[in-house]
N, C-alpha and C. Protein backbone atom coordinates (compact mmCIF):
# COMPACT_ATOMS: atom_id res chain seq x y z
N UNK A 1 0.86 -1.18 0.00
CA UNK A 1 0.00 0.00 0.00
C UNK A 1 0.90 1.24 0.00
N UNK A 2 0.68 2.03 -1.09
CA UNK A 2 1.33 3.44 -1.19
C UNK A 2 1.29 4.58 0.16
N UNK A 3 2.15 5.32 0.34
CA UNK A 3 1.69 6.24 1.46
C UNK A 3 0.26 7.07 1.40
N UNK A 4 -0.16 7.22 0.14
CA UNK A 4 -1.25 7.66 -0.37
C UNK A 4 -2.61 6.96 0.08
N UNK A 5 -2.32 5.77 -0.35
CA UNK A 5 -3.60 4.83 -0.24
C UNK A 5 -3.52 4.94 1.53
N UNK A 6 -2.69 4.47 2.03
CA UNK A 6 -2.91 3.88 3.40
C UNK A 6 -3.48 5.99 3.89
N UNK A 7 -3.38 6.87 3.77
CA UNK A 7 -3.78 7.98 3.91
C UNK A 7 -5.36 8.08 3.70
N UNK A 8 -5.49 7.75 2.56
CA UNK A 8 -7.42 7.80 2.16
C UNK A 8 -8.09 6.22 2.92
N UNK A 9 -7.07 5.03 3.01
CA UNK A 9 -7.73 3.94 3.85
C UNK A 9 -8.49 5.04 5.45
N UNK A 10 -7.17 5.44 5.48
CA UNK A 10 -7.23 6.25 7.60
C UNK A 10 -8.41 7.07 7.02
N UNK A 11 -8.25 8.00 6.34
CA UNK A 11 -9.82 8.96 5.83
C UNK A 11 -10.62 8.43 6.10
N UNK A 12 -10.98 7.29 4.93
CA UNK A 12 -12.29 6.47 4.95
C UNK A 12 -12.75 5.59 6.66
N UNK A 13 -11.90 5.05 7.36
CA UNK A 13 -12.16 4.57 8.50
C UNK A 13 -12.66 5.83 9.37
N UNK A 14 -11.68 6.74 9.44
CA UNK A 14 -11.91 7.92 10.39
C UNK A 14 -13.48 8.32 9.95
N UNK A 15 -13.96 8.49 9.00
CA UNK A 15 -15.11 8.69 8.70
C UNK A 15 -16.48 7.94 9.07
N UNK A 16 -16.09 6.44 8.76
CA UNK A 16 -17.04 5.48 9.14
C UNK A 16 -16.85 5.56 10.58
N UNK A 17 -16.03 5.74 11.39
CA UNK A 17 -16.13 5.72 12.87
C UNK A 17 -16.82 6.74 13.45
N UNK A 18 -16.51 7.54 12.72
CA UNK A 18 -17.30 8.99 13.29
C UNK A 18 -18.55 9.21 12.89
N UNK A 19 -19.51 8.61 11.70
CA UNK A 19 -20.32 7.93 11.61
C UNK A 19 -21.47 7.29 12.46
N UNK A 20 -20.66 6.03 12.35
CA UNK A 20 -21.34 4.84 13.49
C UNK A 20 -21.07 5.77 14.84
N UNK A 21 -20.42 6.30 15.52
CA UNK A 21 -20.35 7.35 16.42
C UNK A 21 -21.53 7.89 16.98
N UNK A 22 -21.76 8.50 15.58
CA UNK A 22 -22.83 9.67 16.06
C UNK A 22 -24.09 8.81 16.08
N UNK A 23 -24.23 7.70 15.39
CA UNK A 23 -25.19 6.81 15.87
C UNK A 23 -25.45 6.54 17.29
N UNK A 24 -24.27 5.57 17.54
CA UNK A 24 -24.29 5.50 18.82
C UNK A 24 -24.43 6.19 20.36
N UNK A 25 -24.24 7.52 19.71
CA UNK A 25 -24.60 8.49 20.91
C UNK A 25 -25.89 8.89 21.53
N UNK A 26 -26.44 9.01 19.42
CA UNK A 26 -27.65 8.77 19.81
C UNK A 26 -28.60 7.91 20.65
N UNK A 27 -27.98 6.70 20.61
CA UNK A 27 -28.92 5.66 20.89
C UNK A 27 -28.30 5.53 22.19
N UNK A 28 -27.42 6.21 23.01
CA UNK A 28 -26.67 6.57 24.47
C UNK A 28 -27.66 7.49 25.31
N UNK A 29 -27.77 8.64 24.38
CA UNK A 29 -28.22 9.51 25.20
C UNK A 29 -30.06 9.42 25.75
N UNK A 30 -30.46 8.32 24.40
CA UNK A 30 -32.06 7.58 25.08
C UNK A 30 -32.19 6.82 25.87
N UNK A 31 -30.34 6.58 25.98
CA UNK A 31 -30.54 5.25 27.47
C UNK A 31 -30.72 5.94 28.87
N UNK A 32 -30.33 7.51 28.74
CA UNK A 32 -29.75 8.36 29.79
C UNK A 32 -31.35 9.04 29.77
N UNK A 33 -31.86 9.04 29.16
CA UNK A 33 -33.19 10.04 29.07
C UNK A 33 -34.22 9.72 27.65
N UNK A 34 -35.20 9.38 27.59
CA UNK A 34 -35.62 9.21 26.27
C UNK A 34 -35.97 10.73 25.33
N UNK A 35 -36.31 11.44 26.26
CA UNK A 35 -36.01 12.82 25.54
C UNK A 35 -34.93 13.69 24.89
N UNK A 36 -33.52 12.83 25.63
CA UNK A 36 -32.08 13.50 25.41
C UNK A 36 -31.94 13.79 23.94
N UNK A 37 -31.70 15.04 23.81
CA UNK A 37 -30.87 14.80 22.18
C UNK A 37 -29.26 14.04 21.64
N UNK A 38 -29.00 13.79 20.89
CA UNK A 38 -27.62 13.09 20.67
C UNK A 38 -26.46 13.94 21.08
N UNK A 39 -26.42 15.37 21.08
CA UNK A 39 -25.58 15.89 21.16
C UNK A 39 -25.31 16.23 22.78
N UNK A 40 -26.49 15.91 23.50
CA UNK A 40 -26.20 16.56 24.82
C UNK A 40 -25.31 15.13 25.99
N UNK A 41 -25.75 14.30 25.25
CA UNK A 41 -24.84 12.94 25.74
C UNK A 41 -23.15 13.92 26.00
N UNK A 42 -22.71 13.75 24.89
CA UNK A 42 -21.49 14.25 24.86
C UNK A 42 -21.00 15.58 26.18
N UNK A 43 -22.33 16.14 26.21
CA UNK A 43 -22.26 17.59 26.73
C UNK A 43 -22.13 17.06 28.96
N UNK A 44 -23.35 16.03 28.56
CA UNK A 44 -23.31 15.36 30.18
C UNK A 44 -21.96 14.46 30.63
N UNK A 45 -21.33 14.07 29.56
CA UNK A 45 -19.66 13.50 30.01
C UNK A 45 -19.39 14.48 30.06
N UNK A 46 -18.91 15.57 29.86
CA UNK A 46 -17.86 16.85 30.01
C UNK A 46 -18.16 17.37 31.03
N UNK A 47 -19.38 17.03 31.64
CA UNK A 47 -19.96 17.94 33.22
C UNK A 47 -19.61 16.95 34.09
N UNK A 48 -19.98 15.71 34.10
CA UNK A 48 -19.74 14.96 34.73
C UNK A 48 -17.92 14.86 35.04
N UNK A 49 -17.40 14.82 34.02
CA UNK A 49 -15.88 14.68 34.26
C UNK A 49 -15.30 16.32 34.99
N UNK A 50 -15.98 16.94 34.98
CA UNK A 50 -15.53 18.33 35.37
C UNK A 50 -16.02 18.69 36.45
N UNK A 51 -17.44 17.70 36.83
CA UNK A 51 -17.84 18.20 38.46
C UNK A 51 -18.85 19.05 38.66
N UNK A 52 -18.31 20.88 38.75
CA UNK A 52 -19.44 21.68 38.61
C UNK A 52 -18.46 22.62 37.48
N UNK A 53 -18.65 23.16 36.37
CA UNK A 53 -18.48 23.95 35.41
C UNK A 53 -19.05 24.72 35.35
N UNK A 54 -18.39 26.33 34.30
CA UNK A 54 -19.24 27.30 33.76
C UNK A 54 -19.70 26.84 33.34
N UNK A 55 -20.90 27.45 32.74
CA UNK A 55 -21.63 26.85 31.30
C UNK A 55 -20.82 28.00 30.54
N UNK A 56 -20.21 29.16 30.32
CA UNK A 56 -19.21 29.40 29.30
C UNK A 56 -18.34 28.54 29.14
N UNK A 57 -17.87 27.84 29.78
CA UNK A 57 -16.49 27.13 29.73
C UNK A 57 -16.88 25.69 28.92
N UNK A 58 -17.97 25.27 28.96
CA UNK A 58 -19.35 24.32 28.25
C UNK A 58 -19.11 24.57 27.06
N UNK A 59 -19.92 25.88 26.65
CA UNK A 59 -20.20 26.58 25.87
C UNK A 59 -17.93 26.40 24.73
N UNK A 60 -17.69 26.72 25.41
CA UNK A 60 -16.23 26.76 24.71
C UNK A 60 -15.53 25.54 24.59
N UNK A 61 -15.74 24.64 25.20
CA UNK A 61 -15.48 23.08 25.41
C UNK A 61 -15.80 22.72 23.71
N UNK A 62 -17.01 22.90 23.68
CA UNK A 62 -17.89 21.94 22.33
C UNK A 62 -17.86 23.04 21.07
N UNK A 63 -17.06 24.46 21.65
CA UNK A 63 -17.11 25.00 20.59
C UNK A 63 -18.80 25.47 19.95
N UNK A 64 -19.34 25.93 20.65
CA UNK A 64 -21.06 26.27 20.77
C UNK A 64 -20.98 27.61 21.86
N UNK A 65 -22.40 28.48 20.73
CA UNK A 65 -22.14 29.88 21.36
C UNK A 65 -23.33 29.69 22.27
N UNK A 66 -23.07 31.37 23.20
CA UNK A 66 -24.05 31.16 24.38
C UNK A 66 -25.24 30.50 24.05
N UNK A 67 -26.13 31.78 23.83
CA UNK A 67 -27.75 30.66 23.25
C UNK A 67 -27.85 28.97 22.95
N UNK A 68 -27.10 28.58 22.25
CA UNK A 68 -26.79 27.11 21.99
C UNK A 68 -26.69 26.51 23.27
N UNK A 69 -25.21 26.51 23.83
CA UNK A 69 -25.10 26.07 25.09
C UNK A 69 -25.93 26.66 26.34
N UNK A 70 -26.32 27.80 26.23
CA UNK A 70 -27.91 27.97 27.08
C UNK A 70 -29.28 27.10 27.25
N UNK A 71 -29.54 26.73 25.74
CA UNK A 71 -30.43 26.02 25.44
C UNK A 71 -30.57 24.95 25.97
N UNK A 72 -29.20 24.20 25.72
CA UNK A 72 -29.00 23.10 25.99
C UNK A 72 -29.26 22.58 26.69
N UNK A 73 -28.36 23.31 28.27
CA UNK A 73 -28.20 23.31 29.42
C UNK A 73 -29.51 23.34 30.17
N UNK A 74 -30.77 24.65 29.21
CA UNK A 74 -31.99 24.44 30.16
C UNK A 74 -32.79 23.09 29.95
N UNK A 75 -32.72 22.60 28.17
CA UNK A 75 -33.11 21.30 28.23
C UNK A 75 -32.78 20.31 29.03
N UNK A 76 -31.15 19.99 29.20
CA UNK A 76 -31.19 18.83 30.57
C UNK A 76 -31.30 19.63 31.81
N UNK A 77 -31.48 20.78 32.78
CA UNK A 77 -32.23 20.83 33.49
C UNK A 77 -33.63 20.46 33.94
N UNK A 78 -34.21 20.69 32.73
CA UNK A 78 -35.84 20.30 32.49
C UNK A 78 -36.09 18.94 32.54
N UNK A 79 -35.49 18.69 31.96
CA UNK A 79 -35.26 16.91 32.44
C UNK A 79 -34.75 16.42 33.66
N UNK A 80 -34.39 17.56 34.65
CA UNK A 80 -33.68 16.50 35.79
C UNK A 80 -32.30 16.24 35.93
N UNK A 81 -31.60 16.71 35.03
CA UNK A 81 -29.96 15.69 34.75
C UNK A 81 -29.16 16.75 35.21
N UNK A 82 -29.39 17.88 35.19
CA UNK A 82 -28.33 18.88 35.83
C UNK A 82 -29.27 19.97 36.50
N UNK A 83 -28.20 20.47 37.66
CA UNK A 83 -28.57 22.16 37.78
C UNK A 83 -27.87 23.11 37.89
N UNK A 84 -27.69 24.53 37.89
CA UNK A 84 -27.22 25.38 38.27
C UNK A 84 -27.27 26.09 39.06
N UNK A 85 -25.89 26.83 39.49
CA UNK A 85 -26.19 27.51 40.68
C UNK A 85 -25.12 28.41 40.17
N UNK A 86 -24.94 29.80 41.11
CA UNK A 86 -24.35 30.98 40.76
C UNK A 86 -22.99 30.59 41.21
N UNK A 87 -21.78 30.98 40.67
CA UNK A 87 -20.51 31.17 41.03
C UNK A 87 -20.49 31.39 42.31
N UNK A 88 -19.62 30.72 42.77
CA UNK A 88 -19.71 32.03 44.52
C UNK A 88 -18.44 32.95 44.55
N UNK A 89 -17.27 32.60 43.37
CA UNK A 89 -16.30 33.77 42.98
C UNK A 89 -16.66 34.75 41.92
N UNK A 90 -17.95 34.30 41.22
CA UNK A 90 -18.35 35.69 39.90
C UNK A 90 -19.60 35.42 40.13
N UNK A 91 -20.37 36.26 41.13
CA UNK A 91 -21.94 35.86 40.49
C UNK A 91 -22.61 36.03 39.72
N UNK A 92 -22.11 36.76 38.24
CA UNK A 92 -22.02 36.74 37.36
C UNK A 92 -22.04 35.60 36.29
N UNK A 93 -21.11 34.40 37.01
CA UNK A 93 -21.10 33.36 36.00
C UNK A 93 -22.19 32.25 36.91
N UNK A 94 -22.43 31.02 35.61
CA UNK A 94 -23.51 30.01 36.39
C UNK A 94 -22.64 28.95 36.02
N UNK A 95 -22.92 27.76 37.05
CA UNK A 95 -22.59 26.65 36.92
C UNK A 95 -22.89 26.02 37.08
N UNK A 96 -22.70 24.76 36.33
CA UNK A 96 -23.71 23.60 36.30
C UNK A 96 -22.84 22.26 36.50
N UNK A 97 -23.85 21.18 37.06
CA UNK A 97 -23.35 19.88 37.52
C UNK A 97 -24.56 18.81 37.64
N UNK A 98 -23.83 17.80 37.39
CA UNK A 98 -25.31 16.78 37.57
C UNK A 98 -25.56 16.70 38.48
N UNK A 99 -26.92 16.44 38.25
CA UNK A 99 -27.80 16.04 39.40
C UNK A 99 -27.75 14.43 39.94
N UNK A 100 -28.23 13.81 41.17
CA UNK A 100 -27.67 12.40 41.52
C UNK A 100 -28.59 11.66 40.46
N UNK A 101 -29.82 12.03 40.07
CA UNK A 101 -30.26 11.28 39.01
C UNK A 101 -29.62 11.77 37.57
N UNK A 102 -28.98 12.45 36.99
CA UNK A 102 -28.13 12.58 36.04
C UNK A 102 -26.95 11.81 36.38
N UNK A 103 -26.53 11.96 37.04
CA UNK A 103 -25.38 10.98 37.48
C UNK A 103 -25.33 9.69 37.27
N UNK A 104 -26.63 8.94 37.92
CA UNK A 104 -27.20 7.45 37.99
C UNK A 104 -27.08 6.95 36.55
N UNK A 105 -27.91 8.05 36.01
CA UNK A 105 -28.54 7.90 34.24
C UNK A 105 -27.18 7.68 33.52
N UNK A 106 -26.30 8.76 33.63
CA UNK A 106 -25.38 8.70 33.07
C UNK A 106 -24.33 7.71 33.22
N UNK A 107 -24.18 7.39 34.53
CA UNK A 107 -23.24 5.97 34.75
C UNK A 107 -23.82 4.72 34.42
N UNK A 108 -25.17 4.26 34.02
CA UNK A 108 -25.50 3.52 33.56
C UNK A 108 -25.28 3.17 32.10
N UNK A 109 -25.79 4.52 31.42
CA UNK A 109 -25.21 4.29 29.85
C UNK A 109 -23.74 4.25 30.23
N UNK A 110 -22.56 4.96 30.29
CA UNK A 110 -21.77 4.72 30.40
C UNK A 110 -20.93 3.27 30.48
N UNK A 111 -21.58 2.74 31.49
CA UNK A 111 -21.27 1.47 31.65
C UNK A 111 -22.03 0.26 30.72
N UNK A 112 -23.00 0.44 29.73
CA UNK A 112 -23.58 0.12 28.71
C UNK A 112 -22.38 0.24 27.23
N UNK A 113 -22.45 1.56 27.57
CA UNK A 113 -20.87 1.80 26.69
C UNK A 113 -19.78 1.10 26.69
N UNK A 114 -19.04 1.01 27.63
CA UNK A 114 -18.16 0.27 28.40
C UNK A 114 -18.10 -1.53 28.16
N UNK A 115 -19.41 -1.80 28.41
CA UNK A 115 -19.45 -3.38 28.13
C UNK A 115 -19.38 -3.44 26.74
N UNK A 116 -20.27 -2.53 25.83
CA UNK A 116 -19.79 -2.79 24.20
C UNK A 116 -18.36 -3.19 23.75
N UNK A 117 -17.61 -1.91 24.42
CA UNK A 117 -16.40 -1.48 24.00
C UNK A 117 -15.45 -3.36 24.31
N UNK A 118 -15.64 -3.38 25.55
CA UNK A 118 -15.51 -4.90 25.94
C UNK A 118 -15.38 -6.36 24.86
N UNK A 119 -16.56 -6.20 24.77
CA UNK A 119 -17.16 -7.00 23.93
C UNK A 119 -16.55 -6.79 22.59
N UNK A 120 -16.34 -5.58 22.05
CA UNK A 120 -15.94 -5.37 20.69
C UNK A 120 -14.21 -5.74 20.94
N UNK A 121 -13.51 -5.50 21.71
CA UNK A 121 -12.07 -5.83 21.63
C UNK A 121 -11.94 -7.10 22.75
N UNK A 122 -12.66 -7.98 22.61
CA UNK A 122 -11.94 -8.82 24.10
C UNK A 122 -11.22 -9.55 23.35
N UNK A 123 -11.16 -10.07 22.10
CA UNK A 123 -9.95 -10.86 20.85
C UNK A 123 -8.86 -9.91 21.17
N UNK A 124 -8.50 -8.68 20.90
CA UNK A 124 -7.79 -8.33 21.14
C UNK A 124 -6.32 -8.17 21.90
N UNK A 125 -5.47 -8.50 21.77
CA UNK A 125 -4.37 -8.92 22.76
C UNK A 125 -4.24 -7.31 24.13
N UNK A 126 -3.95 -7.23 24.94
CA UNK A 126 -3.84 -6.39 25.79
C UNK A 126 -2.76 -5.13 25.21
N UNK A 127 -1.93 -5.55 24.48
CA UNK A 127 -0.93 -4.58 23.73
C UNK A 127 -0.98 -3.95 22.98
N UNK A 128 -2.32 -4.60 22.04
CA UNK A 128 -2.92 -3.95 20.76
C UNK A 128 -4.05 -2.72 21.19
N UNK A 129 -4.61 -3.20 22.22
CA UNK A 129 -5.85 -2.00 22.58
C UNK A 129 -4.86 -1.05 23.19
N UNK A 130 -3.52 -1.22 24.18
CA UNK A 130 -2.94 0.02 24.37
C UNK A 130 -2.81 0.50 23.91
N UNK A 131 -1.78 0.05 22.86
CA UNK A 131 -1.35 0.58 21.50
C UNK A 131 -2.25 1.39 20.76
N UNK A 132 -3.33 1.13 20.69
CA UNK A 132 -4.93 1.73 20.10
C UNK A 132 -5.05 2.49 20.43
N UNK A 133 -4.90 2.56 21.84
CA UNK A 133 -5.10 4.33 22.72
C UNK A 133 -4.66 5.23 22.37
N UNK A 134 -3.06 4.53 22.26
CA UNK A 134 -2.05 5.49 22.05
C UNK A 134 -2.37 6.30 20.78
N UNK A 135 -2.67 5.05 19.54
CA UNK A 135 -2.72 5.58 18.23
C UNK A 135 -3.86 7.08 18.25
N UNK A 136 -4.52 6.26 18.69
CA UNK A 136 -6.08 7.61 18.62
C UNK A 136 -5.82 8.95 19.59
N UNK A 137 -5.12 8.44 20.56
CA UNK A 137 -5.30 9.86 21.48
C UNK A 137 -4.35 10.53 20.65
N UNK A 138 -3.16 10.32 19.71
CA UNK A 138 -1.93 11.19 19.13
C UNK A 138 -2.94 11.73 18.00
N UNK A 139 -3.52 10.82 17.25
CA UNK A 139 -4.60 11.08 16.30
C UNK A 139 -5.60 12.58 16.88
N UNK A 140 -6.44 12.29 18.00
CA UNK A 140 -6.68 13.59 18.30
C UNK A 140 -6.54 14.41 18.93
N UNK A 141 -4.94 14.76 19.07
CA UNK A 141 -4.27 15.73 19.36
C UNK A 141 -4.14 16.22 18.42
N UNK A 142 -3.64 15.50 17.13
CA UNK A 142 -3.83 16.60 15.73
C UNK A 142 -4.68 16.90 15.37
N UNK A 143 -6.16 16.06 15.76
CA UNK A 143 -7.23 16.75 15.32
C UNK A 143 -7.60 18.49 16.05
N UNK A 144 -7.55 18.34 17.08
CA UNK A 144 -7.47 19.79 18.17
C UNK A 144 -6.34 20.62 18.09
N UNK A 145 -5.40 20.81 16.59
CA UNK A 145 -4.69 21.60 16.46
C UNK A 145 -5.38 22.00 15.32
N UNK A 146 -4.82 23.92 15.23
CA UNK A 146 -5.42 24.55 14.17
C UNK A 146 -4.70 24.07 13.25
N UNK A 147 -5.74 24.14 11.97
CA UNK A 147 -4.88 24.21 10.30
C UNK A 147 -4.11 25.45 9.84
N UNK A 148 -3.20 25.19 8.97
CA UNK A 148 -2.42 26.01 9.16
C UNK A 148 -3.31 26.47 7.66
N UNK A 149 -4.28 26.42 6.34
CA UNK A 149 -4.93 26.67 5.32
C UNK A 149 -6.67 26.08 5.68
């Protein structure tokens, strides 16, 4: 395989993964809420891993302007899965964190996730899925750098 080909092979995979991806999130975030939209899955790991957050800092995470990440944020409130409360260093800013039933919801899919992931590599030798890590996390580190055109 030319350096070329094996270049548009990585394209074409990177694509189908990101793909089946966004499938799957979807069908994540109905495990977490049947109302959830696909995109807010993503949005409830980043709170969850962060604790209590701005919602600017939300908002700049996913690359989504206020209103957007406003929206968002009041939708999984409305549902239960998070709340906010005022800064107590800017009361100015709000912050948000799950709620123990967002939490529950969310560690369940999670761990739904988790057993897939399982299941999809347990052939796998233990060196190859490291190795995998490795490959993808270097992978999107270049993805989260600017283009230079």
């Amino acid at each position: 395989m030319s350096d070329e080909e094996a270049l548009m092979a990585v394209e074409r995979e990177v694509a189908l993964m990101f793909r089946r991806g966004r499938a799957r999130v979807a069908e994540l975030s109905r495990r977490v809420h049947p109302e959830l939209e696909g995109a807010a899955y993503s949005m409830l790991g980043y709170i969850e891993e962060a604790g209590r957050v701005r919602v600017t800092d939300v908002g700049a995470h996913f690359a989504v302007g206020k209103a957007t990440v406003s929206r968002q944020i009041r939708a999984l409130e409305e549902l239960g899965l998070v709340r906010r409360e005022a800064d107590p260093l800017d009361r100015r800013a709000v912050l948000v964190s799950l709620t123990e039933d967002g939490r529950r919801r969310f560690a369940a899919a999670r761990g739904c996730r988790m057993e897939r992931v399982r299941e999809l590599m347990c052939d796998w030798p233990p060196e190859d899925v490291a190795r995998f890590a490795e490959l993808l996390g270097r992978f999107n580190d270049v993805i989260g750098e600017p283009t230079s055109h």
